[in-house]
C-alpha atoms as a PDB file:
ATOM      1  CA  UNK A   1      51.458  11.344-103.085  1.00  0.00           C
ATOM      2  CA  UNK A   2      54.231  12.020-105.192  1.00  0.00           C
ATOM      3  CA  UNK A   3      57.939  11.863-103.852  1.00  0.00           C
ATOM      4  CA  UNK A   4      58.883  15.099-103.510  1.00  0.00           C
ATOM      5  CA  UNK A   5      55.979  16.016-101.480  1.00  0.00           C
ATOM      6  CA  UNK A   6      56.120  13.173 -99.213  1.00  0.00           C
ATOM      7  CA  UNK A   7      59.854  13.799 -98.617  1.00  0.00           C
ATOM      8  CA  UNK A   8      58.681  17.488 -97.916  1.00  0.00           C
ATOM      9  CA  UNK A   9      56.365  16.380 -95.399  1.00  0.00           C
ATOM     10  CA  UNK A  10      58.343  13.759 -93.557  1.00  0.00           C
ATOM     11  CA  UNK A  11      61.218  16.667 -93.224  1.00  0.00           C
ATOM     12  CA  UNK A  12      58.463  18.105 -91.828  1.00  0.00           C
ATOM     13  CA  UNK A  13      58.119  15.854 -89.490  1.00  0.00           C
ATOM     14  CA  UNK A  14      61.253  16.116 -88.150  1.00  0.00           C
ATOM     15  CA  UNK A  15      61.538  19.955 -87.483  1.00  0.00           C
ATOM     16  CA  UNK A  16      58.065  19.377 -85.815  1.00  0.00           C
ATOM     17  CA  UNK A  17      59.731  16.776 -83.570  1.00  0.00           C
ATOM     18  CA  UNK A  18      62.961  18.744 -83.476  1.00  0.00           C
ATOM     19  CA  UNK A  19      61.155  21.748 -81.774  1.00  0.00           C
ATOM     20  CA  UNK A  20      58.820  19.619 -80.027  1.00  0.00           C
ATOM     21  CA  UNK A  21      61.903  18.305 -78.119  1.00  0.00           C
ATOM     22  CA  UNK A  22      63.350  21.539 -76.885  1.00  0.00           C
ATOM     23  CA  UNK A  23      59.896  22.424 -75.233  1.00  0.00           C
ATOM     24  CA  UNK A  24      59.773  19.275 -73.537  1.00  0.00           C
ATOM     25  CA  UNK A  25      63.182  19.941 -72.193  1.00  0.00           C
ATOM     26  CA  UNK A  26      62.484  23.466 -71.196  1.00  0.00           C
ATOM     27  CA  UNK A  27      61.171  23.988 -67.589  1.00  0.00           C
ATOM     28  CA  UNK A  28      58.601  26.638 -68.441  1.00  0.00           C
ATOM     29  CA  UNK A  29      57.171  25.457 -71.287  1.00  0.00           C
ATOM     30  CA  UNK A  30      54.080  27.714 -71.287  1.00  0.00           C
ATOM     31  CA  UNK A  31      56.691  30.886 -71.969  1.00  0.00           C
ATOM     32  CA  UNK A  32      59.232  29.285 -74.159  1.00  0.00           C
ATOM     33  CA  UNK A  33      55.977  28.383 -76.902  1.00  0.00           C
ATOM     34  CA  UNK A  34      55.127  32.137 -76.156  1.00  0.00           C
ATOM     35  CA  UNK A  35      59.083  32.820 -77.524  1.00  0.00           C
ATOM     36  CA  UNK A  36      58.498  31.077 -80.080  1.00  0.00           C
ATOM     37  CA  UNK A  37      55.102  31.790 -81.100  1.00  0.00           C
ATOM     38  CA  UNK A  38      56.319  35.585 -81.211  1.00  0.00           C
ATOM     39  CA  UNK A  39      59.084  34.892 -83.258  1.00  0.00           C
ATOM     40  CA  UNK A  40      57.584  32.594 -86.220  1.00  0.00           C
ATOM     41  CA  UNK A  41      54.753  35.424 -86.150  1.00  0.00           C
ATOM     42  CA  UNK A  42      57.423  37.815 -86.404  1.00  0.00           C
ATOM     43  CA  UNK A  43      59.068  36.124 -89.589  1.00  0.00           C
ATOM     44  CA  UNK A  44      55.289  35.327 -91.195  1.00  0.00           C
ATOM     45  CA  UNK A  45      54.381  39.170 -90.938  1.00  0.00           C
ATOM     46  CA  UNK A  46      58.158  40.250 -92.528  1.00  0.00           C
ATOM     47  CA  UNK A  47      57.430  37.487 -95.580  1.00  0.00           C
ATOM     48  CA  UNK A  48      53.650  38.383 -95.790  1.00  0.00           C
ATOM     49  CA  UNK A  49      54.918  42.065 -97.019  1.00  0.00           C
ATOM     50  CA  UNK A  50      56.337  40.529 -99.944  1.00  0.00           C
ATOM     51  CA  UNK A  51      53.196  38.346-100.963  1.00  0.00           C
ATOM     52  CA  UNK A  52      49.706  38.938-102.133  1.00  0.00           C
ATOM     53  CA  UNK A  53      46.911  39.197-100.073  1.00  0.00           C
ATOM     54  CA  UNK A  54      44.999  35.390 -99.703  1.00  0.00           C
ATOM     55  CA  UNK A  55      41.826  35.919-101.478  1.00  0.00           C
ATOM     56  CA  UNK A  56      38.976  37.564 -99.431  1.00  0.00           C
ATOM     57  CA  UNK A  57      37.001  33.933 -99.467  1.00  0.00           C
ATOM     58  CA  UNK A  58      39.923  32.582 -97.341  1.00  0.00           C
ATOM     59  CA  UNK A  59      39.638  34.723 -94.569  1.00  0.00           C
ATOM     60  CA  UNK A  60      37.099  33.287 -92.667  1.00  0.00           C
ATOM     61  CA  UNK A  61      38.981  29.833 -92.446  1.00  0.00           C
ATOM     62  CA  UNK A  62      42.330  32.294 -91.246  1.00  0.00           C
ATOM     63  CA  UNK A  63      39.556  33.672 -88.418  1.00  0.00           C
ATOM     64  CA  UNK A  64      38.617  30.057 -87.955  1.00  0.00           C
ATOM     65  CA  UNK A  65      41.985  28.552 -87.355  1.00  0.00           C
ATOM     66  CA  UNK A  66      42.877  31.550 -84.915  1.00  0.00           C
ATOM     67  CA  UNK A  67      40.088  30.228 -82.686  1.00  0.00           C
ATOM     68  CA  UNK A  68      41.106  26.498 -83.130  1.00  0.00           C
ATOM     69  CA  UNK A  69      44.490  27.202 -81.972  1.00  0.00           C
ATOM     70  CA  UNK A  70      43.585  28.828 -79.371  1.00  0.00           C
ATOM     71  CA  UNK A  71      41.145  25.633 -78.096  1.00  0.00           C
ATOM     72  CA  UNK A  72      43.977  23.353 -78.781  1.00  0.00           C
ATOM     73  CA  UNK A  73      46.721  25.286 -77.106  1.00  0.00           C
ATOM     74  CA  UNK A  74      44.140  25.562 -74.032  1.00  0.00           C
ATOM     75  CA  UNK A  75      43.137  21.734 -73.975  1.00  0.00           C
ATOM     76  CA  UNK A  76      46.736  20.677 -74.872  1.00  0.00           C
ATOM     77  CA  UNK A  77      48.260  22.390 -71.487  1.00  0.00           C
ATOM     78  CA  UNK A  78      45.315  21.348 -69.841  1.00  0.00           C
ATOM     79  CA  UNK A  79      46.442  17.344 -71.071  1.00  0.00           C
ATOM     80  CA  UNK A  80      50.039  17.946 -69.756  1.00  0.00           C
ATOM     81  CA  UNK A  81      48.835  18.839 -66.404  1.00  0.00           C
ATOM     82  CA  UNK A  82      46.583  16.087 -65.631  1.00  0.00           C
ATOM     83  CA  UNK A  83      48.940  13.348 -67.795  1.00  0.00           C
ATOM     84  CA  UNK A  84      52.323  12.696 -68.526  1.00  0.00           C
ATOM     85  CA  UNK A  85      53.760  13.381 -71.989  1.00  0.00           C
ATOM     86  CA  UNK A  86      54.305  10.654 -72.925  1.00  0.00           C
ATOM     87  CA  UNK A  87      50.805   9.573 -72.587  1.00  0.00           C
ATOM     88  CA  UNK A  88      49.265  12.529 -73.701  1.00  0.00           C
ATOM     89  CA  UNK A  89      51.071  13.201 -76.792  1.00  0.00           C
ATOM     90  CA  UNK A  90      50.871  10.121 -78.813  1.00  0.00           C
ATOM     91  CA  UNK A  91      46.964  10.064 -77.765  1.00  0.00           C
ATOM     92  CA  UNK A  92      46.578  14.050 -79.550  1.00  0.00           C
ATOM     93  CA  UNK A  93      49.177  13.327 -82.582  1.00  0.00           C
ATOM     94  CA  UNK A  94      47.963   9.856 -83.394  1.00  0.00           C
ATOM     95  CA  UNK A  95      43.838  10.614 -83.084  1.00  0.00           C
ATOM     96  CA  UNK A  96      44.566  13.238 -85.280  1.00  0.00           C
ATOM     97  CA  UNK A  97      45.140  11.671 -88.692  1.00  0.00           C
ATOM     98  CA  UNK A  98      42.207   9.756 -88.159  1.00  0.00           C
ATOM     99  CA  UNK A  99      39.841  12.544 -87.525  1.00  0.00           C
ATOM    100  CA  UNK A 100      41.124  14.002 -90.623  1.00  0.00           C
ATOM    101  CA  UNK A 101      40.644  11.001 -92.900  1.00  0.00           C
ATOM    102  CA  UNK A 102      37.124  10.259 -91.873  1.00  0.00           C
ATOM    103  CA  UNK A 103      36.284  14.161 -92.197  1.00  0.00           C
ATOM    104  CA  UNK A 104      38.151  14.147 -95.547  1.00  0.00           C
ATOM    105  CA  UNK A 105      36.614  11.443 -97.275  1.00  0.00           C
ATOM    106  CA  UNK A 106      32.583  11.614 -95.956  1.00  0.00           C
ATOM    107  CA  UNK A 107      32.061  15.317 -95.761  1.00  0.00           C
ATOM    108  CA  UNK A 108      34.827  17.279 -97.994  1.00  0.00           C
ATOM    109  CA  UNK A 109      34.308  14.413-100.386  1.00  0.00           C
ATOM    110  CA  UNK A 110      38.343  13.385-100.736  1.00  0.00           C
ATOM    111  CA  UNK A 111      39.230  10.537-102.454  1.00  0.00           C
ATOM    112  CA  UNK A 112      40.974   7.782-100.839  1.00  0.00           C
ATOM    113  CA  UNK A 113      41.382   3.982-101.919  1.00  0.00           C
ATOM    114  CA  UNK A 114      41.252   1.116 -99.320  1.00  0.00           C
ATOM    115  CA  UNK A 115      45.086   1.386 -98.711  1.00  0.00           C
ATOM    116  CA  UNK A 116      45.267   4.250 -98.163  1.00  0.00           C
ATOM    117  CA  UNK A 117      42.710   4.373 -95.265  1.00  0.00           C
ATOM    118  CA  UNK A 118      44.008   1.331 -94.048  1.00  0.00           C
ATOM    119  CA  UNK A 119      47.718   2.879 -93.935  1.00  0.00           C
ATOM    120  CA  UNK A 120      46.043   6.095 -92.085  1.00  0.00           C
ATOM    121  CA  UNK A 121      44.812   3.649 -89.655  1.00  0.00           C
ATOM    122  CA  UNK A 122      48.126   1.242 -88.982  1.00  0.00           C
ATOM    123  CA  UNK A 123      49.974   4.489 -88.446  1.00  0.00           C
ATOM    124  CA  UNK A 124      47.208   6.214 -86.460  1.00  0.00           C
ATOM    125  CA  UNK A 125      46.970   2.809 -83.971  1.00  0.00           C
ATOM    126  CA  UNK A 126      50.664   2.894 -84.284  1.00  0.00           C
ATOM    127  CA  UNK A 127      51.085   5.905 -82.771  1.00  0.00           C
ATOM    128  CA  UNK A 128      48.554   5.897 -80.116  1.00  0.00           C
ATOM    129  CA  UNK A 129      50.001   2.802 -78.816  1.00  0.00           C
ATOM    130  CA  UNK A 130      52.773   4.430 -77.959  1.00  0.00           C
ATOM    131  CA  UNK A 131      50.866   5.658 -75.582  1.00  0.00           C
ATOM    132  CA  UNK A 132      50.828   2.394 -73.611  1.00  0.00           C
ATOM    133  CA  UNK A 133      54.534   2.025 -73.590  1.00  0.00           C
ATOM    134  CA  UNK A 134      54.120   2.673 -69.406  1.00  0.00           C
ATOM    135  CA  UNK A 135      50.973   0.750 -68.986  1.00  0.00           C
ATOM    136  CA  UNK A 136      47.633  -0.051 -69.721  1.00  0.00           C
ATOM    137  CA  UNK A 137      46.762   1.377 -66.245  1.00  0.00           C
ATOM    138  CA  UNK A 138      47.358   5.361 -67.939  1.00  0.00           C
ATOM    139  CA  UNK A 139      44.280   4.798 -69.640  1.00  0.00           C
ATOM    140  CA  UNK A 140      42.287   4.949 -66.431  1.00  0.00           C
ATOM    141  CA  UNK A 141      43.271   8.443 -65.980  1.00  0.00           C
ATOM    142  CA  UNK A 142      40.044  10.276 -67.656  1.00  0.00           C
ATOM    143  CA  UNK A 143      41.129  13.620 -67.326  1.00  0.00           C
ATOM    144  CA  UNK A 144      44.583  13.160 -69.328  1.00  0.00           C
ATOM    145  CA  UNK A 145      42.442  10.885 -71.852  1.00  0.00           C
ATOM    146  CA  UNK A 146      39.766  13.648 -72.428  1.00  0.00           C
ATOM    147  CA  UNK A 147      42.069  16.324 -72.935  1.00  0.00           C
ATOM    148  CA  UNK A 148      44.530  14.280 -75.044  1.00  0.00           C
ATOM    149  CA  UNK A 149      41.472  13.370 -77.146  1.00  0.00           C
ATOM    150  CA  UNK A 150      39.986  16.509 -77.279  1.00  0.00           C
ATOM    151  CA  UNK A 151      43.570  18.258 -78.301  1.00  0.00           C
ATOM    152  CA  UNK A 152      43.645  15.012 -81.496  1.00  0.00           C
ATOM    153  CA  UNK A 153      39.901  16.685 -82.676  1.00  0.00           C
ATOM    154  CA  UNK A 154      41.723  20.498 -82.456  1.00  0.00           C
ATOM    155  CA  UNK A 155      44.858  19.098 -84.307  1.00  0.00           C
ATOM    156  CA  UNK A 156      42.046  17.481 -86.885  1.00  0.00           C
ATOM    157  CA  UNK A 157      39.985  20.427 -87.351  1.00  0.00           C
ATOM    158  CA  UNK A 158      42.622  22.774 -87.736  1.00  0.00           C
ATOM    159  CA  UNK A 159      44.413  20.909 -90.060  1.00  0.00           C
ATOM    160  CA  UNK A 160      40.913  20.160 -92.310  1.00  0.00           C
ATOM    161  CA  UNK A 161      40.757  23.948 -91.736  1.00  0.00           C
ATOM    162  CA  UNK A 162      44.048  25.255 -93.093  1.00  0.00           C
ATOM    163  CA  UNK A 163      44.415  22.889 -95.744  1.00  0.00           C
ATOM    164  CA  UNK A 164      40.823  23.805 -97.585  1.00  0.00           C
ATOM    165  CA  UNK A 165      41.885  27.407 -96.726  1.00  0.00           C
ATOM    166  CA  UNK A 166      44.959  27.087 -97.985  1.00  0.00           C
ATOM    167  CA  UNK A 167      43.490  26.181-101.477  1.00  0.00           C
ATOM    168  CA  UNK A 168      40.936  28.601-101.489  1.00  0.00           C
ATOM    169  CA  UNK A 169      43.448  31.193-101.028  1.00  0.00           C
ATOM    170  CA  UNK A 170      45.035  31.000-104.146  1.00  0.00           C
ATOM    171  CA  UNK A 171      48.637  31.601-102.736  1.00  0.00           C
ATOM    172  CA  UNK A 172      49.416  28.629-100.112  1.00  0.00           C
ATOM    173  CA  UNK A 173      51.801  30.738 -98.999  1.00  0.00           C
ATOM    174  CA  UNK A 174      49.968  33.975 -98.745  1.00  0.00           C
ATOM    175  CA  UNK A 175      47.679  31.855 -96.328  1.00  0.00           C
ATOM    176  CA  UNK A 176      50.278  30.467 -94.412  1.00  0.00           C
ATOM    177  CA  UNK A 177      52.179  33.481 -93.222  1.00  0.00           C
ATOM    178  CA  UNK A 178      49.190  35.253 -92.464  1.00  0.00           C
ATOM    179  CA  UNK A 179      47.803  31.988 -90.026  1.00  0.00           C
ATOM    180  CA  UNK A 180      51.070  31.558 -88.180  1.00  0.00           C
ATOM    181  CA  UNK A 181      51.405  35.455 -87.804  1.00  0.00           C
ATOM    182  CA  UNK A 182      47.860  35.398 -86.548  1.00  0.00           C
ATOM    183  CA  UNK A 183      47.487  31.993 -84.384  1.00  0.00           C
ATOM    184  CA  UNK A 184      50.208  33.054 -81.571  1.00  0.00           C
ATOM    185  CA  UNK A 185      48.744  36.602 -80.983  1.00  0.00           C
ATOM    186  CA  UNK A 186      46.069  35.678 -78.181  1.00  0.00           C
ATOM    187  CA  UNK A 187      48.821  33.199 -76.564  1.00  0.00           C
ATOM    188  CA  UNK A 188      51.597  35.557 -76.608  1.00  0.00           C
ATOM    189  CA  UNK A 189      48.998  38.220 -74.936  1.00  0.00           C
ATOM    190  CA  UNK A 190      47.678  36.083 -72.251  1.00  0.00           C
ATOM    191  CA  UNK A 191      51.072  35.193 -71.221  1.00  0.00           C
ATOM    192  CA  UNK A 192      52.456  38.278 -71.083  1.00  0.00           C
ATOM    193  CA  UNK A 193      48.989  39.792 -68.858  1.00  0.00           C
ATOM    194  CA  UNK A 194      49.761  36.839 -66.462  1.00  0.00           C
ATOM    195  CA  UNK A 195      53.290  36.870 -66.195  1.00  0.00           C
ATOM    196  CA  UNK A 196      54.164  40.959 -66.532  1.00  0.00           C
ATOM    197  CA  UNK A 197      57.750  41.471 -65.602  1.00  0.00           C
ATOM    198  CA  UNK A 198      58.255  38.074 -64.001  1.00  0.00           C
ATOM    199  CA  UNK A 199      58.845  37.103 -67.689  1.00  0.00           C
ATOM    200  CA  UNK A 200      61.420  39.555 -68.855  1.00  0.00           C
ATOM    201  CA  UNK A 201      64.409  37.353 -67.207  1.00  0.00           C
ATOM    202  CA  UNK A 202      63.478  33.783 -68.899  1.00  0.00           C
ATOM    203  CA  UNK A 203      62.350  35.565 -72.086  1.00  0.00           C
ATOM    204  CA  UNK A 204      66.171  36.796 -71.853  1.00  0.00           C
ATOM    205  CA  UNK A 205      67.716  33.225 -71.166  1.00  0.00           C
ATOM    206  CA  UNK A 206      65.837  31.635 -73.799  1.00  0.00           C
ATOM    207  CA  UNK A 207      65.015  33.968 -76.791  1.00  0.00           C
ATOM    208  CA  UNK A 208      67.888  32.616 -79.128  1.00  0.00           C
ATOM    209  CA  UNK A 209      66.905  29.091 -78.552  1.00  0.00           C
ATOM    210  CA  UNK A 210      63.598  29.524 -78.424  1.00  0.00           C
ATOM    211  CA  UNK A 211      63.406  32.120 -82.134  1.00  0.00           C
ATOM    212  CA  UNK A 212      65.331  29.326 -83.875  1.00  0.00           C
ATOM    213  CA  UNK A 213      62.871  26.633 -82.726  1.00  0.00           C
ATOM    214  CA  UNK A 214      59.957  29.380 -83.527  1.00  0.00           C
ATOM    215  CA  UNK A 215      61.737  29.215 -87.294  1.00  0.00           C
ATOM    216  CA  UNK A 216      61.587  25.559 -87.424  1.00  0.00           C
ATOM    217  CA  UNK A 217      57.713  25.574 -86.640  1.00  0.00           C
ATOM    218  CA  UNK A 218      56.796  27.938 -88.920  1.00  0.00           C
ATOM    219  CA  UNK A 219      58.904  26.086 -91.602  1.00  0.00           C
ATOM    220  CA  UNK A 220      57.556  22.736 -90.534  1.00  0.00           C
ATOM    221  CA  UNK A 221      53.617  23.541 -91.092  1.00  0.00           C
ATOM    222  CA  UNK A 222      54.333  25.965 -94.061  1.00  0.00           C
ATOM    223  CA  UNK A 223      55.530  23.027 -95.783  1.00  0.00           C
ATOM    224  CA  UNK A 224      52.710  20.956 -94.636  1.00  0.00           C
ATOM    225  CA  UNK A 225      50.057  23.734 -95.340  1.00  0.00           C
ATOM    226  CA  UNK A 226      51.468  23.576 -99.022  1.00  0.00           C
ATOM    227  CA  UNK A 227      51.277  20.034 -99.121  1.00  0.00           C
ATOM    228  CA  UNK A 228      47.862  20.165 -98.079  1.00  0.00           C
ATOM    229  CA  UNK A 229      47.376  22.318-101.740  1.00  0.00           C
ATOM    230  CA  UNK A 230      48.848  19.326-103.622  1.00  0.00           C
ATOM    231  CA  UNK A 231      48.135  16.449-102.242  1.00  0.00           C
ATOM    232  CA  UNK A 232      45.103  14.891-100.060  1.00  0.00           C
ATOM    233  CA  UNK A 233      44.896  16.212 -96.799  1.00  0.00           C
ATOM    234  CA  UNK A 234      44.349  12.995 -95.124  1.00  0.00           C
ATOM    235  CA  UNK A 235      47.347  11.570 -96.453  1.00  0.00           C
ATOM    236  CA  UNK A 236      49.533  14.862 -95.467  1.00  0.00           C
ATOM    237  CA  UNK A 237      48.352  14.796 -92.000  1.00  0.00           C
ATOM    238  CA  UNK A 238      49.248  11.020 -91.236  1.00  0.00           C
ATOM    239  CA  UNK A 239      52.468  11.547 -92.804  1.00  0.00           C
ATOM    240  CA  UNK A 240      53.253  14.542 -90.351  1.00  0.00           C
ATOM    241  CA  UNK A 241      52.460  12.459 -87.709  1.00  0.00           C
ATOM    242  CA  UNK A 242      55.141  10.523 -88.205  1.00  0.00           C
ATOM    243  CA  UNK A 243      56.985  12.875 -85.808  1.00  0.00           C
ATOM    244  CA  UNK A 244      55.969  11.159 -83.097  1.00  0.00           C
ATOM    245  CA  UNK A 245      58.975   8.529 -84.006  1.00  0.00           C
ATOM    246  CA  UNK A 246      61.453  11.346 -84.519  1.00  0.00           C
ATOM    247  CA  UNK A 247      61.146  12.313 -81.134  1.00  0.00           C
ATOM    248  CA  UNK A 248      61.233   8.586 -80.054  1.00  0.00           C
ATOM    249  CA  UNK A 249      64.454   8.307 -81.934  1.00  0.00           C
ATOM    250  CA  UNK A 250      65.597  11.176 -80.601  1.00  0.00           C
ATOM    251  CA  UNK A 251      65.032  10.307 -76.805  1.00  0.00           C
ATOM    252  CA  UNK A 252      67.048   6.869 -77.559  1.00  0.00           C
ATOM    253  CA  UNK A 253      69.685   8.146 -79.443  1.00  0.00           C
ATOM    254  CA  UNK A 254      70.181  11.772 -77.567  1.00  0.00           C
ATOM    255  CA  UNK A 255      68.746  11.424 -73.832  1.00  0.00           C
ATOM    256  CA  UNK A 256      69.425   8.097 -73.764  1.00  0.00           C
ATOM    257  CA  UNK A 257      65.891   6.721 -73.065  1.00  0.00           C
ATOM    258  CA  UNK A 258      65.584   2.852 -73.308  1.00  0.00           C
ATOM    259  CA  UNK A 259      63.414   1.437 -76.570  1.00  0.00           C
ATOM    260  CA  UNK A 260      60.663  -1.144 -75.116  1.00  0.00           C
ATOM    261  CA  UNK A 261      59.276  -3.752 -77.336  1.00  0.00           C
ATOM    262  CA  UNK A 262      56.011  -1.959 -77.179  1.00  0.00           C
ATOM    263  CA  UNK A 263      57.653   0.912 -78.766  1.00  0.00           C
ATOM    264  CA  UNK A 264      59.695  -1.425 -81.096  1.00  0.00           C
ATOM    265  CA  UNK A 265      56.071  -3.091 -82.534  1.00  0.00           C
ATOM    266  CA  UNK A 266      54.340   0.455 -82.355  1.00  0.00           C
ATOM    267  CA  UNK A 267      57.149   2.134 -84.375  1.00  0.00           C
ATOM    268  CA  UNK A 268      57.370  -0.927 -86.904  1.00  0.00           C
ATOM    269  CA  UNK A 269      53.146  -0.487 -87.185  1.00  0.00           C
ATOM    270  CA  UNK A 270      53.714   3.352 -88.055  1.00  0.00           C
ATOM    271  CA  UNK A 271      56.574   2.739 -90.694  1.00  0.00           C
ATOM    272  CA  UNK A 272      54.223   0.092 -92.164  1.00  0.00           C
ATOM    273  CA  UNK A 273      51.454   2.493 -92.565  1.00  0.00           C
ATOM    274  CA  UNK A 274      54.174   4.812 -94.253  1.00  0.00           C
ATOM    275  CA  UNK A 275      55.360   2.695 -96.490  1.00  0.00           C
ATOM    276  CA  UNK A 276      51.534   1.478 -97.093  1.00  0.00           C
ATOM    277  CA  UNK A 277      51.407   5.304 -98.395  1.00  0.00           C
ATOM    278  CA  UNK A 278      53.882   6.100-100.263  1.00  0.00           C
ATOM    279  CA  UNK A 279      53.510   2.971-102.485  1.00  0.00           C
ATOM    280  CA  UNK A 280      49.839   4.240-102.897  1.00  0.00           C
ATOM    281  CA  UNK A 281      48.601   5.787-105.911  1.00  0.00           C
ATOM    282  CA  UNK A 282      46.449   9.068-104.073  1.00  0.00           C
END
């Protein structure tokens, strides 16, 4: 992965860990993602009038990502209420990259060298241990694990998705714009059926927050969807899991969380795997 690209992605990273962090600290999370949501999908359509069309063959994988997001944003709600985030998360993000590399390499037929799968899986292990950083005993809780797991295989497929779509589209970020205006229209609707006017006076406390953090999602996995064009998709999608250790960083540094040595050896595993990539040739 060249530099440029992988300093792309890792700023990536960040915003995704940036906006991640104001939903966690938001009380109703369900209608500050619908905020968002509307307001990246907003900015997509307004840039989508001044780009071409993605190529006809690309639509069904824009159709197809739709539905995935929809599966993930159902099984990832469905992890936060049986498990706590900070089980749940690290289990989805860190799966991920995993799924993606396997899938990558035996059935779109990517090409990746030894170190670089073994860097995908330091940094996937990495990351999922972080999950662990309050005990093995959260394990035992199947219900968090299944939906934590299940959300890692919608993270993996739409990412596999998008980034073949992507290329087939001709314009990366034709497809983009069109993907994030599209992927937030069935949330945004069921929220709004469920909630009717009981959501007009949080949607009015947290719209400006909430449309800046919408702008730094859409900015976050445009850049990554481009990446995706340019460089293997494996590699792209353990590199943007690297957020996970933003918003570690950030809960030290900002809310004042305390760093356990779990979370010191985890971390250090997920820089390795990093470094492991960038120093590879793919």
């Amino acid at each position: 992965m060249e530099l440029p690209v992988f300093l792309i992605v890792l700023l990536a990273a960040l915003l995704h860990a940036s906006w991640n962090a104001f939903v966690k600290m938001n009380g109703d999370r369900v209608l500050f993602m619908a905020v968002m949501m509307a307001a990246s999908g907003l900015i997509a359509f307004a840039v989508a009038l001044f780009l071409p069309l993605p190529a006809v063959e690309s639509w069904p994988y824009l159709a197809t990502s739709v539905l995935i997001h929809i599966g993930y944003q159902v099984f990832l709600l469905s992890a936060y209420k049986f498990g706590d985030l900070s089980h749940v998360y690290p289990l989805a993000r860190g799966s991920a990259p995993l799924i993606v590399a396997l899938v990558s390499v035996f059935v779109i037929g990517e090409a990746l060298d030894s170190q670089a799968m073994i860097a995908v899986v330091i940094m996937a292990l990495g990351i999922m241990s972080l999950s662990l950083t309050r005990g093995a005993q959260k394990l035992w809780n199947p219900p968090a694990v299944f939906f934590a797991l299940g959300t890692g295989l919608f993270i993996a497929f739409y990412t596999l998705t998008d980034g073949i779509g992507a290329r087939i589209a001709g314009n990366a970020h034709s497809y983009t714009v069109w993907m994030m205006g599209l992927q937030g229209i069935p949330f945004i609707a069921y929220v709004l059926a469920t909630r009717r006017g009981r959501a007009l006076p949080e949607i009015g406390r947290v719209w400006k927050t909430a449309a800046l953090m919408g702008l730094m999602s859409l900015t976050a996995y445009w850049s990554v969807i481009w990446a995706m064009t340019v460089a293997p998709i494996a590699l792209v999608a353990a590199v943007r899991e690297t957020s996970i250790i933003f918003a570690l960083l950030f809960g030290v540094f900002f809310l004042k969380e305390r760093l356990s040595l779990l979370q010191l050896v985890a971390t250090f595993m997920t820089l390795t795997g990093v470094v492991l990539l960038k120093i590879n040739r793919n």
